[in-house]
Protein backbone atom coordinates (compact mmCIF):
# COMPACT_ATOMS: atom_id res chain seq x y z
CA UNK A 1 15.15 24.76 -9.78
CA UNK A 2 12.95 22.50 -11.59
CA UNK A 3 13.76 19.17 -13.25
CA UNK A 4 11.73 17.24 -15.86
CA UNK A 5 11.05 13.43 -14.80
CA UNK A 6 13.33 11.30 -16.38
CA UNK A 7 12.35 7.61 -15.99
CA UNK A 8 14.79 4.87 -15.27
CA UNK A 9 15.29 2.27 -18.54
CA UNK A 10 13.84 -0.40 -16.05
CA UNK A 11 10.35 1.68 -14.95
CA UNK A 12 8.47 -0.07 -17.65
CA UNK A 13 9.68 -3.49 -16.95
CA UNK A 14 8.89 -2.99 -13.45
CA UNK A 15 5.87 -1.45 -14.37
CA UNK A 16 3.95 -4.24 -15.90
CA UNK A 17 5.91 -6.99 -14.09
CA UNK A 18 4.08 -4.96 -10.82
CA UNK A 19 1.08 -4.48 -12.54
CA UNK A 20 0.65 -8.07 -13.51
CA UNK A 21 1.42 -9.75 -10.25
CA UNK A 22 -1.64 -7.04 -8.95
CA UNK A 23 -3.99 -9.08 -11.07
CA UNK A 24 -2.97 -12.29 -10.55
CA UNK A 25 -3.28 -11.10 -6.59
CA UNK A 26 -6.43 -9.64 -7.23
CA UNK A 27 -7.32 -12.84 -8.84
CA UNK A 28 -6.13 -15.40 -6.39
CA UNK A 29 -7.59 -13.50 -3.63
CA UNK A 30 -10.97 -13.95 -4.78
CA UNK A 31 -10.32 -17.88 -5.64
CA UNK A 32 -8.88 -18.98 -2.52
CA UNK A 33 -9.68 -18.97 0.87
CA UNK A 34 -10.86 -21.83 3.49
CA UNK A 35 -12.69 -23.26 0.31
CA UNK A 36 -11.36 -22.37 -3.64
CA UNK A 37 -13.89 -21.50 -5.82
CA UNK A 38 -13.41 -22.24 -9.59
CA UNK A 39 -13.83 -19.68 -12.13
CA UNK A 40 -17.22 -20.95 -13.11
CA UNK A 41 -18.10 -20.15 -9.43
CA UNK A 42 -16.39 -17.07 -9.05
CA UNK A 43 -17.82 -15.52 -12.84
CA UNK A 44 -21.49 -17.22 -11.88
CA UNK A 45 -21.02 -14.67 -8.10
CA UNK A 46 -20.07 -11.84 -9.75
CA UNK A 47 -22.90 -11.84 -12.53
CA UNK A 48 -25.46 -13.51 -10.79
CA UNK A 49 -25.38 -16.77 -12.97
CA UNK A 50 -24.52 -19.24 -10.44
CA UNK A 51 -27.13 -21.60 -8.85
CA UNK A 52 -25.04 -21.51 -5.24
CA UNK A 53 -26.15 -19.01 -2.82
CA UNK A 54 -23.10 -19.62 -0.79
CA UNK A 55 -20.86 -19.04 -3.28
CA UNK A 56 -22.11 -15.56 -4.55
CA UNK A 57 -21.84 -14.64 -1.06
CA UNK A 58 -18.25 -15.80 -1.06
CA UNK A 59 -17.53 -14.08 -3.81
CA UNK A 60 -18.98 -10.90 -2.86
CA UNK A 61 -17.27 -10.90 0.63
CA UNK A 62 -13.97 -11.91 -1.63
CA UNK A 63 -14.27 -9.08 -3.83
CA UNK A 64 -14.57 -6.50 -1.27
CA UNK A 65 -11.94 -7.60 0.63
CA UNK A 66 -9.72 -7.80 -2.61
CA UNK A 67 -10.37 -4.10 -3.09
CA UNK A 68 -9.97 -3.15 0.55
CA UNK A 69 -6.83 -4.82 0.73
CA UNK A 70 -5.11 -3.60 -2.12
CA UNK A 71 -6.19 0.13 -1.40
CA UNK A 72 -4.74 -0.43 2.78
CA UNK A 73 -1.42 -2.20 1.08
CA UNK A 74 -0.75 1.31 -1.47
CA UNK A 75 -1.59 3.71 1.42
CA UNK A 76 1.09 2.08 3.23
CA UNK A 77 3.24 1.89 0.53
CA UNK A 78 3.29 5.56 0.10
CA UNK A 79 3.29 5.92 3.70
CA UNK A 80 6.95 4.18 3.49
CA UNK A 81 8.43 6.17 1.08
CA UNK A 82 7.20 9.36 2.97
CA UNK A 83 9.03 8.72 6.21
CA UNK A 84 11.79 7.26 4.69
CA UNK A 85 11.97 10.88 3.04
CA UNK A 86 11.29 12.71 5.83
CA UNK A 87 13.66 11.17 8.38
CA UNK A 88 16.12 10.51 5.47
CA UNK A 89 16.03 6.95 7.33
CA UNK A 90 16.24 3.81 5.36
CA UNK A 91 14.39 2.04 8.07
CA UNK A 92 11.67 4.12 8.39
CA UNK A 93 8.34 2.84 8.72
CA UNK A 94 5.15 3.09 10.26
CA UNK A 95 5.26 0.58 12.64
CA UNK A 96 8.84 1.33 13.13
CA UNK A 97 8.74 4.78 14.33
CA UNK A 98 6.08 4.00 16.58
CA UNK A 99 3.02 5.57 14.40
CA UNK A 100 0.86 2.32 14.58
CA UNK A 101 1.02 1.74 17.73
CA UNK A 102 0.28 5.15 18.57
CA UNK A 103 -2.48 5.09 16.50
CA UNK A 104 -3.57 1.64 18.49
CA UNK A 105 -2.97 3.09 21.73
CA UNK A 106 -5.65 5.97 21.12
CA UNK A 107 -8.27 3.26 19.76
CA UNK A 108 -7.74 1.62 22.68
CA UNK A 109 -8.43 4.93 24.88
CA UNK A 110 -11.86 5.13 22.65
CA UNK A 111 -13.11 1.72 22.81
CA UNK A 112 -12.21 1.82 26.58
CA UNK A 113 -13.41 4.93 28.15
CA UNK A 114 -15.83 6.03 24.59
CA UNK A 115 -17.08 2.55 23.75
CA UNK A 116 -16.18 3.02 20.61
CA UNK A 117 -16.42 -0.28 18.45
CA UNK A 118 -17.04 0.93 14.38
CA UNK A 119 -14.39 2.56 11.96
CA UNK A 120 -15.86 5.15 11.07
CA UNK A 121 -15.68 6.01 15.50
CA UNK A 122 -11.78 4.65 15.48
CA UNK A 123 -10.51 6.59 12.30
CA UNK A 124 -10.31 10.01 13.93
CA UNK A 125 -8.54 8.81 17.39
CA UNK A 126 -6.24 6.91 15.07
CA UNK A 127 -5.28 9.72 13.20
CA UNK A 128 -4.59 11.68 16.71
CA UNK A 129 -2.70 8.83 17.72
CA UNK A 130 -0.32 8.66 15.23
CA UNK A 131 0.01 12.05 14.79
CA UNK A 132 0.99 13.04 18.24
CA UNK A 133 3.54 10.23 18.22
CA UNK A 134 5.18 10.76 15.18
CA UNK A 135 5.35 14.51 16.85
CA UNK A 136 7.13 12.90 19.80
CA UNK A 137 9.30 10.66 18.11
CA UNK A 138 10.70 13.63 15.43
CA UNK A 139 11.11 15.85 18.72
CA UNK A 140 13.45 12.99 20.85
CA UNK A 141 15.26 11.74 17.78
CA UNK A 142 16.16 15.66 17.19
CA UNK A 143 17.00 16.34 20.55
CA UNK A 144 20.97 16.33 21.30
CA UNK A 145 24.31 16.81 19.35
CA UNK A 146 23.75 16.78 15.53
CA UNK A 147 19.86 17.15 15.42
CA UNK A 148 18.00 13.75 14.09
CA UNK A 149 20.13 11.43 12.94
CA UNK A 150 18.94 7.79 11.29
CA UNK A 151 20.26 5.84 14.08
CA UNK A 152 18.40 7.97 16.90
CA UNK A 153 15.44 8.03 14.64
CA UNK A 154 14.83 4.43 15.02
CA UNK A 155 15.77 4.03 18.62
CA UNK A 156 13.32 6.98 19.58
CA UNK A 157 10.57 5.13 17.41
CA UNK A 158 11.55 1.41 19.08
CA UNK A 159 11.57 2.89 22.44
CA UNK A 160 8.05 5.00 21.87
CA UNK A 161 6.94 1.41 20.36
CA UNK A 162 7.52 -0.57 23.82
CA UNK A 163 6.27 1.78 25.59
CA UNK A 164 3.02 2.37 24.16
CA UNK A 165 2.78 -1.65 23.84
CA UNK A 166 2.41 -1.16 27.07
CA UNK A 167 0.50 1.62 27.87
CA UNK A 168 -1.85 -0.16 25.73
CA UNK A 169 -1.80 -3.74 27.55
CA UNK A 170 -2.18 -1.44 31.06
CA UNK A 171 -5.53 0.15 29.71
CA UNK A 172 -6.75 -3.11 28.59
CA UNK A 173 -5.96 -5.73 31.66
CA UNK A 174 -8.99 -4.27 34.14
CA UNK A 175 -11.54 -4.15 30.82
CA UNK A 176 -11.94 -7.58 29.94
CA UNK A 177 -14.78 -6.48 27.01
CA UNK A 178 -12.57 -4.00 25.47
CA UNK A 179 -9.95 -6.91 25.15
CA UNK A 180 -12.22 -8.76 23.45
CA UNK A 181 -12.67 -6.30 21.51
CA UNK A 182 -9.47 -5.25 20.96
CA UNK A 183 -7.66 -8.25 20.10
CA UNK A 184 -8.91 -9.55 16.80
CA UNK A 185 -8.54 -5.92 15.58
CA UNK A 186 -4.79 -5.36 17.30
CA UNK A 187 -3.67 -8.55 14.99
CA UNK A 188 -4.17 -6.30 11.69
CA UNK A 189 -6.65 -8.04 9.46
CA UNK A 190 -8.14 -7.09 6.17
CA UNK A 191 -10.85 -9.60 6.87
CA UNK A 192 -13.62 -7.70 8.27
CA UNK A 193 -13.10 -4.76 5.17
CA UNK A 194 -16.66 -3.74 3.69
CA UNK A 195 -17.82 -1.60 1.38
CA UNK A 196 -18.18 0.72 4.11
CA UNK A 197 -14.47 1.16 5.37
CA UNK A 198 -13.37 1.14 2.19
CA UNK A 199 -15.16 4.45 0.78
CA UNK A 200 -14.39 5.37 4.68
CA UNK A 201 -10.57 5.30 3.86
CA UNK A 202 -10.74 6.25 0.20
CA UNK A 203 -10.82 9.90 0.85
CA UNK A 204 -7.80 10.05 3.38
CA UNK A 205 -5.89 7.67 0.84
CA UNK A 206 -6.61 9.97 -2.21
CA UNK A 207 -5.73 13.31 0.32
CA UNK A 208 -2.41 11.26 1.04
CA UNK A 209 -1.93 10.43 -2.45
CA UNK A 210 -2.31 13.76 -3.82
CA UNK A 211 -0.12 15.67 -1.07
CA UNK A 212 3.31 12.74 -1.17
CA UNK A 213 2.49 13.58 -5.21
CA UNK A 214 3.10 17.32 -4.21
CA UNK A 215 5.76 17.26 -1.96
CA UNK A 216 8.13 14.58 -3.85
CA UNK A 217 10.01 16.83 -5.84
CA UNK A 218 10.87 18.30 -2.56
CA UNK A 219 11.28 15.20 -0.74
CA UNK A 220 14.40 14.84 -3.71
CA UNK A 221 15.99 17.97 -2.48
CA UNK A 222 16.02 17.56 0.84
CA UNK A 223 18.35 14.22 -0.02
CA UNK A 224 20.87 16.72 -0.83
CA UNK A 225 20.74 18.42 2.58
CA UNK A 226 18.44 20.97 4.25
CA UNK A 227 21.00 23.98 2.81
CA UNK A 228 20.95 22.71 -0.56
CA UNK A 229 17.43 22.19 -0.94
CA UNK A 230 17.03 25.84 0.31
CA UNK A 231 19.22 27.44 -2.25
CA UNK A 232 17.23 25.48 -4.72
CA UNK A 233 14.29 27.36 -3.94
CA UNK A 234 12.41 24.16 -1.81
CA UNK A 235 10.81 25.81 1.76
CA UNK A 236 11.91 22.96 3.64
CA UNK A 237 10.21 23.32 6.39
CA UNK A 238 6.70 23.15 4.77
CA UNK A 239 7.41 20.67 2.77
CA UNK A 240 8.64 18.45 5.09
CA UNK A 241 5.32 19.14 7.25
CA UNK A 242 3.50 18.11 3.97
CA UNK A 243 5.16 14.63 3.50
CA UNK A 244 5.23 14.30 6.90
CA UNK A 245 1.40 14.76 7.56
CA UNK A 246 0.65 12.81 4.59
CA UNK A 247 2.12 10.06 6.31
CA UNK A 248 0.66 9.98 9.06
CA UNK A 249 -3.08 10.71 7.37
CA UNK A 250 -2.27 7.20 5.42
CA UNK A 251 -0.67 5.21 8.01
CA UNK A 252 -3.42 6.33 10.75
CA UNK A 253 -6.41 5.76 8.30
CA UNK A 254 -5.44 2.17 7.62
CA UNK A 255 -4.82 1.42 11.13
CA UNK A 256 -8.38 2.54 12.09
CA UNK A 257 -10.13 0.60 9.51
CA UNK A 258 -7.88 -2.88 9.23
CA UNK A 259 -5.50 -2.39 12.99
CA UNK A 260 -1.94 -2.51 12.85
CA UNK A 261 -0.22 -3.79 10.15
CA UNK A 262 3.24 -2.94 10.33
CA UNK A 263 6.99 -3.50 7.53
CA UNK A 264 4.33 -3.08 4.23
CA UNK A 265 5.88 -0.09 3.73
CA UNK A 266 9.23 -0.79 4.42
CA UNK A 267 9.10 -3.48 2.48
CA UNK A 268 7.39 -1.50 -0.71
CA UNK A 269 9.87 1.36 -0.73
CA UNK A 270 13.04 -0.86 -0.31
CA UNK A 271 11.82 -3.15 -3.02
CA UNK A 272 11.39 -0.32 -5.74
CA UNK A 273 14.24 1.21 -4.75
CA UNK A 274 15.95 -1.37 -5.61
CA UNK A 275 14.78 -1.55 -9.01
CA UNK A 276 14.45 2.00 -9.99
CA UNK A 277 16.44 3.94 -7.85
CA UNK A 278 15.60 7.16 -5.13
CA UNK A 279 13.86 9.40 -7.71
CA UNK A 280 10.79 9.66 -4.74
CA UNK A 281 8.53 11.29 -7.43
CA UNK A 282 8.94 7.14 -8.83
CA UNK A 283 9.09 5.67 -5.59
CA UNK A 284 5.23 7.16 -4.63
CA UNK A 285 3.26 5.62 -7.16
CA UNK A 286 5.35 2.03 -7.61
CA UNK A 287 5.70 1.99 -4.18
CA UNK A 288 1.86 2.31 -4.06
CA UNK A 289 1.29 -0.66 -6.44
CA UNK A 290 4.30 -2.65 -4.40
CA UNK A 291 2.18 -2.08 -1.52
CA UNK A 292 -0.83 -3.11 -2.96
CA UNK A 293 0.19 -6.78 -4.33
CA UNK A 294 2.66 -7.00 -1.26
CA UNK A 295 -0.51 -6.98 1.43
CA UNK A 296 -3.05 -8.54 -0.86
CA UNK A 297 -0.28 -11.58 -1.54
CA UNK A 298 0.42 -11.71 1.83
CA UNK A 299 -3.34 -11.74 2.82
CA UNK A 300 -3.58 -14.57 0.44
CA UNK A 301 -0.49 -16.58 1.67
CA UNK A 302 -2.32 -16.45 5.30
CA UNK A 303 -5.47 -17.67 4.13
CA UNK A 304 -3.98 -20.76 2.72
CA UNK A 305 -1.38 -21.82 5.44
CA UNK A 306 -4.22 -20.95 8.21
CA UNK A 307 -6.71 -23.49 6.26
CA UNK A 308 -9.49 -24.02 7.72
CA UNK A 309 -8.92 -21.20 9.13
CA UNK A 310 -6.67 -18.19 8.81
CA UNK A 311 -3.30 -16.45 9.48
CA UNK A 312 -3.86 -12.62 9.79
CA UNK A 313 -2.03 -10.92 7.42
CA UNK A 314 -0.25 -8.63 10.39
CA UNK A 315 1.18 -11.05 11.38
CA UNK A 316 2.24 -12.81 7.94
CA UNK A 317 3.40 -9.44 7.21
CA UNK A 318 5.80 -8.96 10.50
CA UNK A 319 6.96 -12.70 9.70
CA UNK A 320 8.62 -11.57 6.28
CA UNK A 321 9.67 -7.74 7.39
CA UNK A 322 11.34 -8.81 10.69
CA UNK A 323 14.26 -10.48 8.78
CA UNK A 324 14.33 -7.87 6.18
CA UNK A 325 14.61 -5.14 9.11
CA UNK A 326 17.76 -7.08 10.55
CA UNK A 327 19.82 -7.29 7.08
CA UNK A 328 18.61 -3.92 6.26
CA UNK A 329 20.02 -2.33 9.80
CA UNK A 330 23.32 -4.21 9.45
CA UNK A 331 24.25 -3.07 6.01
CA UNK A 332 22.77 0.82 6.50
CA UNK A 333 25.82 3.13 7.21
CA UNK A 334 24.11 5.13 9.77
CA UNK A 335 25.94 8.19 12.06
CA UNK A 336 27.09 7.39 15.84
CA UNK A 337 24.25 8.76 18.07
C-alpha cells in the first residue's frame, strides 16, 4: 500500500527557519575562531583580493572546515532517525547504542597493531567496527522474553559502550605513541577536516542518503508493527537491514574521518520531530539539515568559549545531549525488560 507525501502545515516554516540558521552557521563559522575576521577579510580570502597572507589561509582552512562540518553533522542526523526507526527506540543513537565506540575501538586496533594514522586507512576499520557492534547490540537487546524491546535496547548499547571504553583504554595503556595518537582524534573534532576527508566521506554520506531515502516509507510501516507492515506489502526484514546498514555506513564514516562525536543525532531527530511529526520520509532530510547547523553551531560555540584556544565540538556536543538524554528517558513510556 502506497501513500502520497503529505507535508505537515509547519514543513515550510521549519524549512527556511532551518535553512537560514545553516547560513548564518555557515557564515559565523568562517568569521570566528581564535581571531574574527571581518567580512572585508573573509570576501578578500575567498577571491584573492586581500593583501594578508594569513588571513586567506584562515579563510581557506575556515571554509573547508565549514563544509566538512556541516556534511559530518547531516550524516549523523540521518544516522538518528535511522536507528530510532529501526529499534523503534526514542533514544536511539549512535553513540548510544554503542556504534561509535565500536567504530573507535577498531581504529584503535589499526593504529595499534597496523600503524594506521590517515582517514582514508581508519574509514574501513570504522565501518567494521560499528557494524559488528550494532550486530551485537540488536542480537542481546533481542535475546529473552518479548524480543527487543526499547528499554533493553539501550541497556545492551550502554553496557557494549563501557565495555568497549575499555577494551579501548586496555589496548592503548602499553602503546604510549598510539595514545598520542589517539587522543586528539577520540575527542571528536571537525578541526583537522580537509578537502581530502571530505570527498573521502562524501560518497558513503550520499550511499547513506540515498538508501534511509529508500527505506523510509518502510521505516513508517514498521511503526505500526512487524505484522502490519507485512500485510501492507513492506518485506520487513530487508528493509530493516537497509535502514539499518545505512546507519551504520553514516555513523562509521564520520567517526573515521572527525572521531567520535556522539547525541547529534539524537538531538536532530528529536528536534524535528517535534516540529513536524514521525512521517520518517520528513524526518531524513530535516533531520539532515538539523544535523548540519546543530554540529557546525556547536563547532562554533567551542571555538569561542575555548578562545585562544578551543573546545572540541565532541565534547560541546555531549555537554548539551547528556541532559537532553536524561529528560528524554524519564518521560519515554518504555516496556519492563
Amino acid at each position: 500500500m502506497r501513500r502520497g507525501l503529505f507535508l505537515p502545515k509547519s514543513f515550510f516554516p521549519v524549512f527556511l527557519l532551518f535553512t537560514a540558521l545553516l547560513v548564518l552557521g555557515a557564515i559565523a563559522s568562517v568569521l570566528f575562531g581564535a581571531r574574527s575576521l571581518s567580512v572585508q577579510e573573509v570576501l578578500g580570502g575567498l577571491f584573492g583580493a586581500g593583501e594578508g597572507v594569513y588571513e586567506a589561509s584562515v579563510v581557506q582552512k575556515r571554509v573547508v572546515r565549514t563544509v566538512f562540518s556541516l556534511c559530518c553533522g547531516a550524516a549523523l542526523g540521518i544516522a538518528g532517525v535511522l536507528m530510532q526507526a529501526v529499534t523503534r527506540n526514542p533514544l536511539a543513537d549512535p553513540a548510544i547504542l554503542g556504534v561509535n565506540n565500536g567504530a573507535a575501538f577498531f581504529v584503535v586496533c589499526g593504529i595499534s597493531f597496523f600503524h594506521m594514522n590517515t582517514a582514508r586507512e581508519y574509514i574501513w576499520f570504522a565501518l567494521a567496527g560499528a557494524l559488528v557492534t550494532a550486530v551485537f547490540v540488536l542480537g542481546i537487546g533481542s535475546m529473552g522474553r518479548g524480543g527487543a524491546s526499547p528499554l533493553k535496547l539501550v541497556l545492551a548499547g550502554a553496557s557494549t559502550s563501557a565495555a568497549l571504553s575499555s577494551l579501548v583504554t586496555a589496548v592503548l595503556i602499553p602503546r604510549l605513541n598510539a595514545m598520542d595518537e589517539f587522543r586528539f582524534w577520540q575527542t571528536g573534532s571537525v578541526g583537522a577536516g580537509t578537502w581530502d576527508s571530505f570527498w573521502l566521506l562524501l560518497p558513503f554520506l550520499l550511499v547513506g542518503a540515498i538508501a534511509a531515502a529508500v527505506s523510509a516509507p518502510a521505516m513508517n510501516a514498521l511503526a505500526l508493527g512487524d505484522e502490519t507492515a507485512t500485510g501492507l506489502g513492506v518485506k520487513t526484514a530487508f528493509m530493516r537491514y537497509v535502514a539499518a546498514l545505512a546507519g551504520v555506513i553514516l555513523c562509521g564514516a564520520v567517526t573515521a574521518v572527525a572521531g567520535p562525536i556522539g547525541f547529534v543525532g539524537l538531538l536532530s531527530a528529536h528536534v524535528i520531530r517535534a516540529l513536524l511529526g514521525p512521517d520518517v520520509r520528513v524526518l531524513v532530510p530535516m533531520s539532515a539539515l538539523a544535523g548540519a547547523v546543530i554540529l557546525t553551531v556547536s563547532d562554533v560555540a567551542g571555538r569561542l568559549i575555548g578562545r585562544p584556544g578551543e573546545l572540541e565540538v565532541g565534547v560541546l556536543t555531549a555537554f548539551i545531549g547528556a541532559p537532553l538524554l536524561i529528560m528524554l528517558a524519564m518521560k519515554a513510556k518504555v516496556r519492563a525488560v
